[in-house]
PDB file of N, CA and C in Angstrom:
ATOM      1  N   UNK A   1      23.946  58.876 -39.817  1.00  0.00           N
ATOM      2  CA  UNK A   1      24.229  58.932 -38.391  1.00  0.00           C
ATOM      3  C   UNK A   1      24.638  60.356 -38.003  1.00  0.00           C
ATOM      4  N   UNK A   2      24.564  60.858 -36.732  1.00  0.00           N
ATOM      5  CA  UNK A   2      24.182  62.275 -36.145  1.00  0.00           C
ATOM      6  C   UNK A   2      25.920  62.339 -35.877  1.00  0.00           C
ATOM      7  N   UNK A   3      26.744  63.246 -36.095  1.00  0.00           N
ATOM      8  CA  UNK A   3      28.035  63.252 -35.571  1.00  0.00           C
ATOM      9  C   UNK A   3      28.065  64.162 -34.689  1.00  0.00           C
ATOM     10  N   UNK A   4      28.624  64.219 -33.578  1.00  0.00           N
ATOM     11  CA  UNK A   4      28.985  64.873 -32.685  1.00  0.00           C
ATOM     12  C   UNK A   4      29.892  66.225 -32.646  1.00  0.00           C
ATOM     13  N   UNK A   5      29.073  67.192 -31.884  1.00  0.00           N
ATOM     14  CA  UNK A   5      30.170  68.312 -32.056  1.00  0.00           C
ATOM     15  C   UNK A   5      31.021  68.158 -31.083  1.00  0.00           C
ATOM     16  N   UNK A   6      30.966  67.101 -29.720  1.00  0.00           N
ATOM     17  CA  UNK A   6      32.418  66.984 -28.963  1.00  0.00           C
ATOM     18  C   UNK A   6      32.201  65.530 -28.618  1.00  0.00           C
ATOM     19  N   UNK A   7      33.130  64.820 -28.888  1.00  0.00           N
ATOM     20  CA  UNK A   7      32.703  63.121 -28.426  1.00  0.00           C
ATOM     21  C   UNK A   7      32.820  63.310 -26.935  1.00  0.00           C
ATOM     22  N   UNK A   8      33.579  64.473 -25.966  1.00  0.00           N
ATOM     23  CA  UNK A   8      32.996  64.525 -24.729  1.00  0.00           C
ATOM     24  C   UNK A   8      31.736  64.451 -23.859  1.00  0.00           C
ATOM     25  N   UNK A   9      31.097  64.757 -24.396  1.00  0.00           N
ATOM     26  CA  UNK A   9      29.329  64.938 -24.355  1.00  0.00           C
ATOM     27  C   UNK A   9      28.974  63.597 -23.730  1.00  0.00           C
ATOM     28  N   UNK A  10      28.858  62.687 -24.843  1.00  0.00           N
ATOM     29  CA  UNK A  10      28.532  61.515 -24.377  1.00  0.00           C
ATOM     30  C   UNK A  10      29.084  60.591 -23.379  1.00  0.00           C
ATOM     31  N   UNK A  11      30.408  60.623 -23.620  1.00  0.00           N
ATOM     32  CA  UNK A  11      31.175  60.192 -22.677  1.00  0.00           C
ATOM     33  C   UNK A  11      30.872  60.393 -20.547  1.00  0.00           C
ATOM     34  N   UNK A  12      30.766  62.169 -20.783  1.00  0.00           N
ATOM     35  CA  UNK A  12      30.861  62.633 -19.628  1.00  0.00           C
ATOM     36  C   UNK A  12      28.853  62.086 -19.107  1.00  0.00           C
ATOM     37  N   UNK A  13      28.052  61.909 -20.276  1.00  0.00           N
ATOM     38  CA  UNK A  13      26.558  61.789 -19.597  1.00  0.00           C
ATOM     39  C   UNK A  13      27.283  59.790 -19.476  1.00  0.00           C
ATOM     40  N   UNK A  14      27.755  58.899 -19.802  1.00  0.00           N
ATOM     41  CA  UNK A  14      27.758  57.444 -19.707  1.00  0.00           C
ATOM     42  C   UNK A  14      28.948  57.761 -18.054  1.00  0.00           C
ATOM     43  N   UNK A  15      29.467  58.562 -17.618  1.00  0.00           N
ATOM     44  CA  UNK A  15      30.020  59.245 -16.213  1.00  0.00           C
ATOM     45  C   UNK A  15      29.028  59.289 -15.214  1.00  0.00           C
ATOM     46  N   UNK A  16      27.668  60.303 -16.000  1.00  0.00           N
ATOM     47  CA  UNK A  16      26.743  60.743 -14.775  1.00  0.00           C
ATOM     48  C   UNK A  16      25.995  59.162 -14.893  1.00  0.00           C
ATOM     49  N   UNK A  17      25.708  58.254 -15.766  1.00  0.00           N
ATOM     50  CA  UNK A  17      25.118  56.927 -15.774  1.00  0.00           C
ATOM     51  C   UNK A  17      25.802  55.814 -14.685  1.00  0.00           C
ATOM     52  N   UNK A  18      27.599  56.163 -15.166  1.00  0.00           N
ATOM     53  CA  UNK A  18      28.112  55.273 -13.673  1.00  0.00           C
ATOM     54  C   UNK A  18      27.839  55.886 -12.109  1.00  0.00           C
ATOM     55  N   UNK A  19      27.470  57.321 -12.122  1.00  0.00           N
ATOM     56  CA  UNK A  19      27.625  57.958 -10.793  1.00  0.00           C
ATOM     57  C   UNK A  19      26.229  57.181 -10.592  1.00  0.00           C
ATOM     58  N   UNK A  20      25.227  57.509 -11.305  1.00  0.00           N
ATOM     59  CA  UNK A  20      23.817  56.975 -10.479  1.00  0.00           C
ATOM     60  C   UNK A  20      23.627  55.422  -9.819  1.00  0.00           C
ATOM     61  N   UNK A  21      24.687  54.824 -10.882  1.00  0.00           N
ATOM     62  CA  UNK A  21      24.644  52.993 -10.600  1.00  0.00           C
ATOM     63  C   UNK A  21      25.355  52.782  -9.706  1.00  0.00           C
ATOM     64  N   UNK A  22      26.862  53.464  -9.028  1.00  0.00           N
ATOM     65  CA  UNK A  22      27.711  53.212  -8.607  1.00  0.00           C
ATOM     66  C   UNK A  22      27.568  52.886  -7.081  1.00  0.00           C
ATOM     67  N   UNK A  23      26.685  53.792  -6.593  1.00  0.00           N
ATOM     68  CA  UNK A  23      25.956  52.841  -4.980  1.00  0.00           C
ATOM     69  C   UNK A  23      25.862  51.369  -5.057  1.00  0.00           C
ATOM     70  N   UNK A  24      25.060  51.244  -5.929  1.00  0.00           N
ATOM     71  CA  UNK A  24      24.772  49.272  -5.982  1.00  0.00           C
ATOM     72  C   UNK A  24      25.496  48.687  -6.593  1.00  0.00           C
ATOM     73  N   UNK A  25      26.065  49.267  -7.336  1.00  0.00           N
ATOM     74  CA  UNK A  25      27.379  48.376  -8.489  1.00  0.00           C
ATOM     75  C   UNK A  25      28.748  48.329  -7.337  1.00  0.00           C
ATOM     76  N   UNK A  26      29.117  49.150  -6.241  1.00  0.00           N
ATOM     77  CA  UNK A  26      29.901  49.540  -5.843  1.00  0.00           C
ATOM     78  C   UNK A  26      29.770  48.717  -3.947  1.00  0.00           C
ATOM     79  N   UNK A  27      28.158  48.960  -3.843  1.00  0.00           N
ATOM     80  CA  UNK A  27      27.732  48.379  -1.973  1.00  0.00           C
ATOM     81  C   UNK A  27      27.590  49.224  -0.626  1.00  0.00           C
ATOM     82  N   UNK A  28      27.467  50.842  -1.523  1.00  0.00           N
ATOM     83  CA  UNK A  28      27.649  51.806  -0.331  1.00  0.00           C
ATOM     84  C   UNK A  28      26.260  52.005  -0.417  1.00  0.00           C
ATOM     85  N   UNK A  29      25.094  51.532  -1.304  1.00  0.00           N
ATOM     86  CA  UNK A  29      23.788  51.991  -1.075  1.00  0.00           C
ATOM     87  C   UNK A  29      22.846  52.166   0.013  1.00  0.00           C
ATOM     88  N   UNK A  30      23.418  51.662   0.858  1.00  0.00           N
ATOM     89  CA  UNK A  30      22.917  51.709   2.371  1.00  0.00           C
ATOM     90  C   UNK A  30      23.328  52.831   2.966  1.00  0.00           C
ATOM     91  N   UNK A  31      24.118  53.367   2.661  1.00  0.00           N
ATOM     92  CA  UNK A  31      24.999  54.797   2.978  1.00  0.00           C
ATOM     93  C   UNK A  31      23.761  56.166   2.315  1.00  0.00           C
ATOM     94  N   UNK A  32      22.994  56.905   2.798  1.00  0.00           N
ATOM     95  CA  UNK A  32      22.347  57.936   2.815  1.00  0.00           C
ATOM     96  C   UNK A  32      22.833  58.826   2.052  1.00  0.00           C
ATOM     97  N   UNK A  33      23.738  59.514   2.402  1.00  0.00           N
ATOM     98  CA  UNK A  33      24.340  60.940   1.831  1.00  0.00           C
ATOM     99  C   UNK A  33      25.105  60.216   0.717  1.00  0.00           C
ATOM    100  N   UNK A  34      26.228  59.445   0.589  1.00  0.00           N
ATOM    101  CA  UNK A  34      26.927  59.416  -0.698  1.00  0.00           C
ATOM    102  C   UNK A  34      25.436  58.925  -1.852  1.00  0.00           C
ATOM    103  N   UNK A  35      24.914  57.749  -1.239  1.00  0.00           N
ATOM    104  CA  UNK A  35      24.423  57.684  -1.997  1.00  0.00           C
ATOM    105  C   UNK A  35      23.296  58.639  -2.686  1.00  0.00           C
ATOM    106  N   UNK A  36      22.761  59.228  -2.317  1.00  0.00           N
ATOM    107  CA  UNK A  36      21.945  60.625  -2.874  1.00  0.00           C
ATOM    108  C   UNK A  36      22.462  61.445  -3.258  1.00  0.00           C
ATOM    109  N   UNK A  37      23.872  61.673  -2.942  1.00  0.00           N
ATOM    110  CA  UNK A  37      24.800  62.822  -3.857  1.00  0.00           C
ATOM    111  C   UNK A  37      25.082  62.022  -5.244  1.00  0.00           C
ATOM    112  N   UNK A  38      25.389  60.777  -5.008  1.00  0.00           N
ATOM    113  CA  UNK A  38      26.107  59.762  -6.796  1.00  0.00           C
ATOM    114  C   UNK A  38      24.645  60.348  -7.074  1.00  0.00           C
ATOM    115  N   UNK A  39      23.018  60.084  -6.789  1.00  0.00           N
ATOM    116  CA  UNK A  39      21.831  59.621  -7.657  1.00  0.00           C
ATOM    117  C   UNK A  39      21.609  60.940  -7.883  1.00  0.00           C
ATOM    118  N   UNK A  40      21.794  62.134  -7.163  1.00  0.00           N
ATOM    119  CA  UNK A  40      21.500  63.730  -7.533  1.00  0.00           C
ATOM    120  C   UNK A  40      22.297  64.251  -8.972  1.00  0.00           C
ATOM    121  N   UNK A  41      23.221  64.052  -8.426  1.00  0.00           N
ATOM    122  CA  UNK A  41      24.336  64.725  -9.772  1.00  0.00           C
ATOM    123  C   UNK A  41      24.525  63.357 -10.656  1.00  0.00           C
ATOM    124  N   UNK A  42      24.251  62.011 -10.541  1.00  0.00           N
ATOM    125  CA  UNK A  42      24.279  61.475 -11.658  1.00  0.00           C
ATOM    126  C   UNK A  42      23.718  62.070 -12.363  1.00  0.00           C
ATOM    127  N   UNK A  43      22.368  62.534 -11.986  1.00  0.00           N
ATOM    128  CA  UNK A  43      20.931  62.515 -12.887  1.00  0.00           C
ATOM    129  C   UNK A  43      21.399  63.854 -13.526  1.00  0.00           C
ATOM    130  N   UNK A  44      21.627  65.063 -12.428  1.00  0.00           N
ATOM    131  CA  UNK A  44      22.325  66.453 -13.227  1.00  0.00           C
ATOM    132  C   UNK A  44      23.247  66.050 -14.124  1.00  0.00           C
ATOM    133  N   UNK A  45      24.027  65.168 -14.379  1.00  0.00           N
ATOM    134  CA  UNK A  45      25.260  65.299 -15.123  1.00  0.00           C
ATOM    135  C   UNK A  45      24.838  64.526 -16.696  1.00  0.00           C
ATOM    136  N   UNK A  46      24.170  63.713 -16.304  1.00  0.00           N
ATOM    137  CA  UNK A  46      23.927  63.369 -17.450  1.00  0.00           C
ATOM    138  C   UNK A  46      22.761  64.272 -18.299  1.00  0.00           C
ATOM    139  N   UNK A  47      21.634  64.863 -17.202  1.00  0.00           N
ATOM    140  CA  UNK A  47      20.785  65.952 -18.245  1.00  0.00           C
ATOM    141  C   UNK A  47      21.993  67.123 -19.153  1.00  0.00           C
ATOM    142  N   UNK A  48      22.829  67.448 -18.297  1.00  0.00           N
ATOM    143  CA  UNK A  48      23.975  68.722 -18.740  1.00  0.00           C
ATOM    144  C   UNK A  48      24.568  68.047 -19.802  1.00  0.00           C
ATOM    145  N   UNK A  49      25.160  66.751 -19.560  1.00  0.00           N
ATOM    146  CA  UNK A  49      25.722  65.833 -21.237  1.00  0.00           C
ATOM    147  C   UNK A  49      25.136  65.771 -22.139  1.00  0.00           C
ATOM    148  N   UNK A  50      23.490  65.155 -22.052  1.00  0.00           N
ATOM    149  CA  UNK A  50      22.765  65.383 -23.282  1.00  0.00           C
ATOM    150  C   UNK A  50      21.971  66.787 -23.630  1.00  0.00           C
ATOM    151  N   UNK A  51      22.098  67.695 -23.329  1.00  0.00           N
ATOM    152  CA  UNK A  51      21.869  68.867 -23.502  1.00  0.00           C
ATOM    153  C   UNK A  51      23.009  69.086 -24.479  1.00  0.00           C
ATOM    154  N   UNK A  52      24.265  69.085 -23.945  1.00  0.00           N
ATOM    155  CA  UNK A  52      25.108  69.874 -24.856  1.00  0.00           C
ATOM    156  C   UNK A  52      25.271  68.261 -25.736  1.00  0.00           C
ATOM    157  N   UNK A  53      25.105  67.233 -25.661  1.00  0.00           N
ATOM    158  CA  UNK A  53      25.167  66.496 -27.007  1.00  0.00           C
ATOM    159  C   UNK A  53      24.602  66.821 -27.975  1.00  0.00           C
ATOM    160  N   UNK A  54      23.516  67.343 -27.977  1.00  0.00           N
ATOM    161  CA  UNK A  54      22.226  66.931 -28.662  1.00  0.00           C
ATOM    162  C   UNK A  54      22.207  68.926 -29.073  1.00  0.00           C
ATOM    163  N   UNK A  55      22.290  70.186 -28.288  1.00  0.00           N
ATOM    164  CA  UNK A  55      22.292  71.712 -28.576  1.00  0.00           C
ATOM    165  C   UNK A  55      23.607  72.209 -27.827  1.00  0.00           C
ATOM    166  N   UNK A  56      24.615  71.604 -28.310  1.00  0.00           N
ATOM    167  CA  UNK A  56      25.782  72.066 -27.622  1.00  0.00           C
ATOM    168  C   UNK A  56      25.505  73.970 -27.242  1.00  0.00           C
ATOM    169  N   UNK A  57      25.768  74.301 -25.959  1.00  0.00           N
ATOM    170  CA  UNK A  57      26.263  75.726 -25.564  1.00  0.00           C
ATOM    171  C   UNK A  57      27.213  75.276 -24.628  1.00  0.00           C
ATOM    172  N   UNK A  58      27.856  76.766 -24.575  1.00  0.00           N
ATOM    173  CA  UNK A  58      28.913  76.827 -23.223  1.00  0.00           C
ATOM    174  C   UNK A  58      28.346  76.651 -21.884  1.00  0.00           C
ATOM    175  N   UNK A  59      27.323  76.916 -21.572  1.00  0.00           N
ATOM    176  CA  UNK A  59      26.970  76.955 -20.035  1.00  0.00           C
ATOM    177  C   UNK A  59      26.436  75.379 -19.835  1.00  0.00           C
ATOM    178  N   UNK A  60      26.167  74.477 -20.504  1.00  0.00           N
ATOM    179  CA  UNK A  60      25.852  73.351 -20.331  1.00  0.00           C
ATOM    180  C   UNK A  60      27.724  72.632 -19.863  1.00  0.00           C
ATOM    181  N   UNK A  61      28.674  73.165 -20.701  1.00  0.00           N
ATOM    182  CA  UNK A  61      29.867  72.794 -19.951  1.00  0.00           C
ATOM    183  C   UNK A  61      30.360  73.413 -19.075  1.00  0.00           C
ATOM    184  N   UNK A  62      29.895  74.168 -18.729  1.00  0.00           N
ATOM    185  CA  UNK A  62      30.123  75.448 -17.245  1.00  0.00           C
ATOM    186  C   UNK A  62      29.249  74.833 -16.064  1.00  0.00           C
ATOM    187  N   UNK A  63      28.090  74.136 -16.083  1.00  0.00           N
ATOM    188  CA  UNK A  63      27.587  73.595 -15.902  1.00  0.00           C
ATOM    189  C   UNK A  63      28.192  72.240 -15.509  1.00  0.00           C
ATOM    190  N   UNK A  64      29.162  71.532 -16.243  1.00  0.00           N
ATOM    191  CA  UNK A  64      29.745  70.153 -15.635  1.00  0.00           C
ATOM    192  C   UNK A  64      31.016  70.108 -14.707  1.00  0.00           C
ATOM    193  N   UNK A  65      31.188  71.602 -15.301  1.00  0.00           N
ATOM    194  CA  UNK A  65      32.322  72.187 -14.134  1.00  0.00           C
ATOM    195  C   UNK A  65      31.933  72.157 -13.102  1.00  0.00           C
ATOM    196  N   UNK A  66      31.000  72.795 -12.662  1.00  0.00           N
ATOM    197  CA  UNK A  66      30.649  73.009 -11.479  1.00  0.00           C
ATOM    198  C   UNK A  66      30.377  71.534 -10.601  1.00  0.00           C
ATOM    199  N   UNK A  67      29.716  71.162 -11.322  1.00  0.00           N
ATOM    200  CA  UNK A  67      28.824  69.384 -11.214  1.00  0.00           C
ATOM    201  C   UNK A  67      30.727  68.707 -10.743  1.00  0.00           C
ATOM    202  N   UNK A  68      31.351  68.863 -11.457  1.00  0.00           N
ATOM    203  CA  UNK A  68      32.809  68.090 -11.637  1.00  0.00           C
ATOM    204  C   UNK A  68      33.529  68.686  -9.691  1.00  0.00           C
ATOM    205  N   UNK A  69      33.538  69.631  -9.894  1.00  0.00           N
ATOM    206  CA  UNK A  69      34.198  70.221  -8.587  1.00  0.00           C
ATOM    207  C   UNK A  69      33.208  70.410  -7.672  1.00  0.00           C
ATOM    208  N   UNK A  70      32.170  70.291  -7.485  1.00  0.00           N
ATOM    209  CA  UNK A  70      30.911  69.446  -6.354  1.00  0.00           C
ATOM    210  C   UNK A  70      31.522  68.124  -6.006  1.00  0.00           C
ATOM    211  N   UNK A  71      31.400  67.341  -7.043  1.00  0.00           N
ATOM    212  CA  UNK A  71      31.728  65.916  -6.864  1.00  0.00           C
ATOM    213  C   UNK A  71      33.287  65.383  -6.191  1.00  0.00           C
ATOM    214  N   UNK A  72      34.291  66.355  -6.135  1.00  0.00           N
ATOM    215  CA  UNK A  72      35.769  66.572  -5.828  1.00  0.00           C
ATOM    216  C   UNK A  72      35.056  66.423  -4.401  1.00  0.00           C
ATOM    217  N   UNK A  73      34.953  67.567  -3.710  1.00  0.00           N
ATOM    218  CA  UNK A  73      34.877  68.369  -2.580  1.00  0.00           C
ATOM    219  C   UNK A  73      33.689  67.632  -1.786  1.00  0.00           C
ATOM    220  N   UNK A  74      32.752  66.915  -2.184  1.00  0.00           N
ATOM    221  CA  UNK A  74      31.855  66.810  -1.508  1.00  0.00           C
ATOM    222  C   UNK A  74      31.779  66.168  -0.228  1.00  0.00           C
ATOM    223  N   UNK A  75      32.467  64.823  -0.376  1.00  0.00           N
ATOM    224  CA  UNK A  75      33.137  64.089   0.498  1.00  0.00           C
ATOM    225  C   UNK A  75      33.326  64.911   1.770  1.00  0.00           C
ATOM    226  N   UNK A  76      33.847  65.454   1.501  1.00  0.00           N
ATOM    227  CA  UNK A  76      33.868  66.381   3.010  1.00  0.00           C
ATOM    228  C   UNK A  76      33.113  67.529   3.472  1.00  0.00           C
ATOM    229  N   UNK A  77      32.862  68.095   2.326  1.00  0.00           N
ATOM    230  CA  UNK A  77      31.191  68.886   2.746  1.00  0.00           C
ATOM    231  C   UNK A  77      29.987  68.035   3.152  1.00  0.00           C
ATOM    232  N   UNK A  78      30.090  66.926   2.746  1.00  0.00           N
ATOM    233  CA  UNK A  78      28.543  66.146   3.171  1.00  0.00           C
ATOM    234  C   UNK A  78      28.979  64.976   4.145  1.00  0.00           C
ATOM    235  N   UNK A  79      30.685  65.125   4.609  1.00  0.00           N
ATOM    236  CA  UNK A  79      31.235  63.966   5.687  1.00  0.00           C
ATOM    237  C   UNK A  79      30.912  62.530   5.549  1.00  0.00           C
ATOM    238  N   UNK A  80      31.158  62.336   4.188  1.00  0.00           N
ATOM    239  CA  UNK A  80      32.033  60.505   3.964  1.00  0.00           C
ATOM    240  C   UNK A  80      32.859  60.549   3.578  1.00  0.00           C
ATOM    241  N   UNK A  81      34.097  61.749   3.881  1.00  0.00           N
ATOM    242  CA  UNK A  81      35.355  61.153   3.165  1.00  0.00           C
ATOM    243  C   UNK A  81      35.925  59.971   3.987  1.00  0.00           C
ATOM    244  N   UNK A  82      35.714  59.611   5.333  1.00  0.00           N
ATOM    245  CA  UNK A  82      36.420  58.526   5.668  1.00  0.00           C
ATOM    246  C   UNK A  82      35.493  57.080   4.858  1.00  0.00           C
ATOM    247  N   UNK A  83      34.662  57.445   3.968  1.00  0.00           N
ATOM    248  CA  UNK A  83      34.209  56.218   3.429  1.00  0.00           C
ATOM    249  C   UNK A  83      34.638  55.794   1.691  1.00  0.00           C
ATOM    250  N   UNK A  84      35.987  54.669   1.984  1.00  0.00           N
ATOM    251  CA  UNK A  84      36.558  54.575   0.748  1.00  0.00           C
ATOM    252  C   UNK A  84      35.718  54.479  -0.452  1.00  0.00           C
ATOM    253  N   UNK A  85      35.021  53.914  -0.681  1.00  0.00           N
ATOM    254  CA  UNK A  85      34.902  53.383  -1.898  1.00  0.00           C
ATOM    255  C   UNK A  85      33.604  54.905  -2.580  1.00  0.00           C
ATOM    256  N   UNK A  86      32.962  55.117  -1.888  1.00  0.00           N
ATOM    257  CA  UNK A  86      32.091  56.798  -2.162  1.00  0.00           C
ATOM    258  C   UNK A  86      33.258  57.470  -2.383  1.00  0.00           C
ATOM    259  N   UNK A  87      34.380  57.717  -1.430  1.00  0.00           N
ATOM    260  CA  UNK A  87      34.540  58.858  -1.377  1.00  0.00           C
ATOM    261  C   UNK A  87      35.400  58.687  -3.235  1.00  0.00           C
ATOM    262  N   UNK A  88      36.040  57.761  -2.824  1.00  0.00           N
ATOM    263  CA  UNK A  88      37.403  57.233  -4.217  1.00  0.00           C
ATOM    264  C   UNK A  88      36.152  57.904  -6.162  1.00  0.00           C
ATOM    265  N   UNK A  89      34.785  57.151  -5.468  1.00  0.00           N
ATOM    266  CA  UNK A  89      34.398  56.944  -6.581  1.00  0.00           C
ATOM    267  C   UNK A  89      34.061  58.600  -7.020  1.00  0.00           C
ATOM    268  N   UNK A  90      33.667  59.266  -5.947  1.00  0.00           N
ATOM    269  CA  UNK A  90      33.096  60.833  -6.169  1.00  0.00           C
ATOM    270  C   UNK A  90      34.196  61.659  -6.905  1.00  0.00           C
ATOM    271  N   UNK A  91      35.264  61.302  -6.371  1.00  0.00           N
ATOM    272  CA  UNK A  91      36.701  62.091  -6.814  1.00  0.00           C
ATOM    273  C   UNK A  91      37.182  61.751  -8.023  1.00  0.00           C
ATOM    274  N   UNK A  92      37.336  60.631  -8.169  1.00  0.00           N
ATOM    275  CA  UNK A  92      37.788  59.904  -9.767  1.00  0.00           C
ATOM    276  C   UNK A  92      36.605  60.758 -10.650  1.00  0.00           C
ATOM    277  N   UNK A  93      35.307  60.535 -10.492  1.00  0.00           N
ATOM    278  CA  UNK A  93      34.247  60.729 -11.560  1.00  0.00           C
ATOM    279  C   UNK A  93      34.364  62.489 -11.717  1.00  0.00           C
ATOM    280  N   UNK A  94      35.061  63.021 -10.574  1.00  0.00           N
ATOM    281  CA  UNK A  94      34.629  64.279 -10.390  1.00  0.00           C
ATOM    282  C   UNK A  94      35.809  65.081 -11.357  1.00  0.00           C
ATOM    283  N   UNK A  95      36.603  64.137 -11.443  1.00  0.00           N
ATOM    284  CA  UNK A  95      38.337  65.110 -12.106  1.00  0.00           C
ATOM    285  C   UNK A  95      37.926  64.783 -13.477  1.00  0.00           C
ATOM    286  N   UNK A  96      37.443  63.435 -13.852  1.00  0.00           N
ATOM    287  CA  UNK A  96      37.354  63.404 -15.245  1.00  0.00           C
ATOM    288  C   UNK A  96      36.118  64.033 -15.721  1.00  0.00           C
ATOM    289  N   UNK A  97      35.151  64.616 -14.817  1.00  0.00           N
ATOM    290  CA  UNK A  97      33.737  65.307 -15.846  1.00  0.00           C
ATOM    291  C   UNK A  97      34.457  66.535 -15.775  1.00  0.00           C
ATOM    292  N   UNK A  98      35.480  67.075 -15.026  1.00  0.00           N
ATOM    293  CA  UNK A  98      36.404  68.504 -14.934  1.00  0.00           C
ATOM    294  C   UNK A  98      37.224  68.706 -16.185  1.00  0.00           C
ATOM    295  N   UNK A  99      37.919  67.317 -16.284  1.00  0.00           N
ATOM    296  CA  UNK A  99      38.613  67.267 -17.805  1.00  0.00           C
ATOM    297  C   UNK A  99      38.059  67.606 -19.032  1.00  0.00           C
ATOM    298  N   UNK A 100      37.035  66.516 -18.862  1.00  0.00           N
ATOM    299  CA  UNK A 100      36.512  66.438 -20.010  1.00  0.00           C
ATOM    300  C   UNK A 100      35.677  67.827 -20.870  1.00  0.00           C
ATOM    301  N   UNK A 101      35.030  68.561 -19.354  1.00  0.00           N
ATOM    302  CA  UNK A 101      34.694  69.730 -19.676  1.00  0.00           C
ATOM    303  C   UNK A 101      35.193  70.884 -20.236  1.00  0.00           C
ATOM    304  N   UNK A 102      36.455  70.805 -19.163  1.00  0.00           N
ATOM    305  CA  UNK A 102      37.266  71.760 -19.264  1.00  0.00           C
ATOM    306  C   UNK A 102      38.053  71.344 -20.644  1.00  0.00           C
ATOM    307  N   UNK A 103      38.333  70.369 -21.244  1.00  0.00           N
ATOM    308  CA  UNK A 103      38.968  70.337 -22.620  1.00  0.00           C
ATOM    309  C   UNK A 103      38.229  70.827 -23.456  1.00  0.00           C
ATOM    310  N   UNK A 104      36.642  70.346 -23.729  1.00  0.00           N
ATOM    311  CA  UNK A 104      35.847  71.417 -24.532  1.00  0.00           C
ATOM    312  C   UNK A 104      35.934  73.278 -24.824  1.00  0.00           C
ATOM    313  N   UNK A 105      35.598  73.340 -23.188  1.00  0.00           N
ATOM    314  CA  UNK A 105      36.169  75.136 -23.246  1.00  0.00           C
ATOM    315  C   UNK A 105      36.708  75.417 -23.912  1.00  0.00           C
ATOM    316  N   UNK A 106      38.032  74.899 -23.450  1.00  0.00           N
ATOM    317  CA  UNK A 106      39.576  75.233 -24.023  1.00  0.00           C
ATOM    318  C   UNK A 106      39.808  75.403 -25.561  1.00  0.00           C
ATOM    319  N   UNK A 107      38.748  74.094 -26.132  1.00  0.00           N
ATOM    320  CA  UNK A 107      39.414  73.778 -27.496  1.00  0.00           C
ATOM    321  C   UNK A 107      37.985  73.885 -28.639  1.00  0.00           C
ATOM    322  N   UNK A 108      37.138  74.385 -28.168  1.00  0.00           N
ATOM    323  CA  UNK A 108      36.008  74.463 -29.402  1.00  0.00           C
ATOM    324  C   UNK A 108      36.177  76.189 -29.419  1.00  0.00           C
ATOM    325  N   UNK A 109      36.337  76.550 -31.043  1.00  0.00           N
ATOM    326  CA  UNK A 109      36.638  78.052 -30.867  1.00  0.00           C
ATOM    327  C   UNK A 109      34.660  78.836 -30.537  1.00  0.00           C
ATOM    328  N   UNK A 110      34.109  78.182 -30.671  1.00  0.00           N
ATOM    329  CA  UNK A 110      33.103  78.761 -30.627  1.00  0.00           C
ATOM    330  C   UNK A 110      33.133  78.957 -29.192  1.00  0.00           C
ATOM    331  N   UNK A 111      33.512  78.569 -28.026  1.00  0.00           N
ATOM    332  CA  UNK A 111      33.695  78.767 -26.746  1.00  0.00           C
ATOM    333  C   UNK A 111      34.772  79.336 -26.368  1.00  0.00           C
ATOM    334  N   UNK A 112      35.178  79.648 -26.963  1.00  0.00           N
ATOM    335  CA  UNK A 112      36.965  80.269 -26.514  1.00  0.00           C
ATOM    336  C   UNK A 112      36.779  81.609 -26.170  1.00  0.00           C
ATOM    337  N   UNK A 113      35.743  82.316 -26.442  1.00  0.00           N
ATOM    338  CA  UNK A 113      35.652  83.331 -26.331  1.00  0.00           C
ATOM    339  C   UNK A 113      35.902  84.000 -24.724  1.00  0.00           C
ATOM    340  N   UNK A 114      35.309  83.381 -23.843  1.00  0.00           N
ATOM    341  CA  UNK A 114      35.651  83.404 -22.502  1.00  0.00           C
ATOM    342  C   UNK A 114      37.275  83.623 -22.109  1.00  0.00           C
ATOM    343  N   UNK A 115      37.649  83.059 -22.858  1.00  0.00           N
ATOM    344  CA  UNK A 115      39.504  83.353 -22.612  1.00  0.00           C
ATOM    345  C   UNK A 115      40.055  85.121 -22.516  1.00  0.00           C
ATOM    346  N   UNK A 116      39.351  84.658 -24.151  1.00  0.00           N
ATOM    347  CA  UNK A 116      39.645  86.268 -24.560  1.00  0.00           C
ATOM    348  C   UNK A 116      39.356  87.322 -23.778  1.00  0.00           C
ATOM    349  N   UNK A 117      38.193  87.097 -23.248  1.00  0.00           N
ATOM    350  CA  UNK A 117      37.602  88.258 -22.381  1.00  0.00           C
ATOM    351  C   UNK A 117      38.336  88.699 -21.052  1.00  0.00           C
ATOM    352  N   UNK A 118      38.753  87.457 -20.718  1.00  0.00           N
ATOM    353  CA  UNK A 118      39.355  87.654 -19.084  1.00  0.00           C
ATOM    354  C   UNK A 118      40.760  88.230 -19.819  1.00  0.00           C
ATOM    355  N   UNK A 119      41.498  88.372 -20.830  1.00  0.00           N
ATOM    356  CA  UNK A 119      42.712  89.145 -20.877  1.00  0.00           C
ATOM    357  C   UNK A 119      42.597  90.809 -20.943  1.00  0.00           C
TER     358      UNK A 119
END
């Protein structure tokens, strides 16, 4: 069996799998914009997860950053934050693909290098 160089990987692409389902699993699919933002960046988030599952680099998690703090903010850049259950679901999914990313950075030395540089 293939072991993983971050069990984040997978985790954060079975994230971009709930973002794509979460319109119909959830009942906002009738809703236009949330729903094409969950099915856009589901689909980005999970290509960026199995990318770095499968050829881990740093920019594939630089990459979920970005995807992670899109998904925060969007709500009100694309105007459904007054719609609970999009907006709840964009934000929850959006802090933990931020975590999860951002713990990789932090803690694989082969990526750490970025630290170093900014001192």
């Amino acid at each position: 069996m293939k072991r993983f160089k971050h069990w984040q990987d997978p985790l954060t692409g079975l994230l971009g799998l709930w973002l794509l389902a979460s319109p119909w699993v959830l009942g906002f699919s009738q809703s236009t914009t949330p729903t094409a933002n969950c099915t856009l960046v589901g689909i980005a988030l999970m290509a960026a997860a199995l990318g770095a599952t499968f050829v881990p680099r740093a920019w594939e998690e630089w990459t979920e950053v970005a995807l992670g703090v899109w998904l925060v903010i969007s709500p009100w850049v694309l105007g459904f934050e007054g719609m609970r259950d999009p907006k709840v679901n964009t934000i929850v999914i959006g802090v933990a693909v931020l975590v999860l990313a951002l713990w990789v950075l932090a803690t694989d030395k082969d990526y750490t290098h970025w630290r170093a540089a900014a001192h």
